[in-house]
Protein backbone atom coordinates (compact mmCIF):
# COMPACT_ATOMS: atom_id res chain seq x y z
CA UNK A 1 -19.62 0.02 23.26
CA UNK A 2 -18.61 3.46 22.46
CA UNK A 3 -14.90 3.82 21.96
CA UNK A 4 -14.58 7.31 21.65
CA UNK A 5 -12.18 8.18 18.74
CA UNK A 6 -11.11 4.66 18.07
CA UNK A 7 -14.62 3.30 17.22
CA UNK A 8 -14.86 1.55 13.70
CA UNK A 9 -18.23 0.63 12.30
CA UNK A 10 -18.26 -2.70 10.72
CA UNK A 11 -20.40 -3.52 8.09
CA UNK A 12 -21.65 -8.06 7.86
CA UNK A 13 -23.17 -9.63 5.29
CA UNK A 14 -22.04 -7.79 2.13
CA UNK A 15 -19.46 -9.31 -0.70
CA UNK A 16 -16.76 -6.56 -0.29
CA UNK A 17 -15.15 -5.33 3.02
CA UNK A 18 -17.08 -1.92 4.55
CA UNK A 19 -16.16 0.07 7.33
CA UNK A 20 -16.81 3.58 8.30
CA UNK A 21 -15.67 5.65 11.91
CA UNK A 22 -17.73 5.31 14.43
CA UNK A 23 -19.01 9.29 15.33
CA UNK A 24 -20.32 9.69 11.62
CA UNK A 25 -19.67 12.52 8.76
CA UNK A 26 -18.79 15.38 11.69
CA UNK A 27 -19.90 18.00 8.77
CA UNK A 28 -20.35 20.56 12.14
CA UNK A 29 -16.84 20.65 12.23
CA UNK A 30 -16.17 20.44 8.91
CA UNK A 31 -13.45 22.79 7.63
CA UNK A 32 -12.26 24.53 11.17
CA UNK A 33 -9.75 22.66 11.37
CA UNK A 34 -10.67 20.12 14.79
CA UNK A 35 -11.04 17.13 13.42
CA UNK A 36 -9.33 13.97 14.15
CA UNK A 37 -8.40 11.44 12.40
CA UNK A 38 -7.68 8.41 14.62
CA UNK A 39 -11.10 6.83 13.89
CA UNK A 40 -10.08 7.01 9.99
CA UNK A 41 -6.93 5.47 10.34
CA UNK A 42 -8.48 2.54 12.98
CA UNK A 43 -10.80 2.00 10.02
CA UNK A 44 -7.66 1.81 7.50
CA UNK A 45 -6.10 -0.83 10.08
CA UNK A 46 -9.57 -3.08 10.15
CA UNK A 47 -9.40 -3.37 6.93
CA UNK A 48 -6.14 -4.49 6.65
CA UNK A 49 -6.67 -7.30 9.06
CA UNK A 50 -9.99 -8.42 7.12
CA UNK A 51 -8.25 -8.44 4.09
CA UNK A 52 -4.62 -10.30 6.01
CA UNK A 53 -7.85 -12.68 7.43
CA UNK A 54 -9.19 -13.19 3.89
CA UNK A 55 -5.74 -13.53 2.11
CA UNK A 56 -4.55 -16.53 5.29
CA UNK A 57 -7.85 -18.40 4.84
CA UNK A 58 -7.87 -18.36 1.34
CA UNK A 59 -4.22 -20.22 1.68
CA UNK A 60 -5.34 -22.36 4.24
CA UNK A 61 -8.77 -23.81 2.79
CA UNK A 62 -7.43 -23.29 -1.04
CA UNK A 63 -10.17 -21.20 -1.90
């Protein structure tokens, strides 16, 4: 579902956390001065929750 400037893609099966925003590099807009940067920071926040996930399992299961 598109999300607009809050979309966050995230990225399974790989042994370290990635996640990039959702609309992709926006180099057409690069360097004017219009770009946004709510999808970066939703991306910041996701991983921060994976990682609060990772840390709270880890404590729970004793890994």
């Amino acid at each position: 579902m598109w999300e607009g400037k809050r979309g966050v893609n995230l990225t399974l099966g790989l042994p370290f956390i990635r996640v990039s925003p959702d609309h992709g590099t926006a180099f057409d807009i690069a360097g004017k001065g219009l770009a946004d940067s709510t999808s970066f920071v939703e991306c910041l926040n996701q991983v921060v929750k994976d990682l609060q996930a990772k840390r709270s399992n880890k404590e729970k299961f004793r890994l």
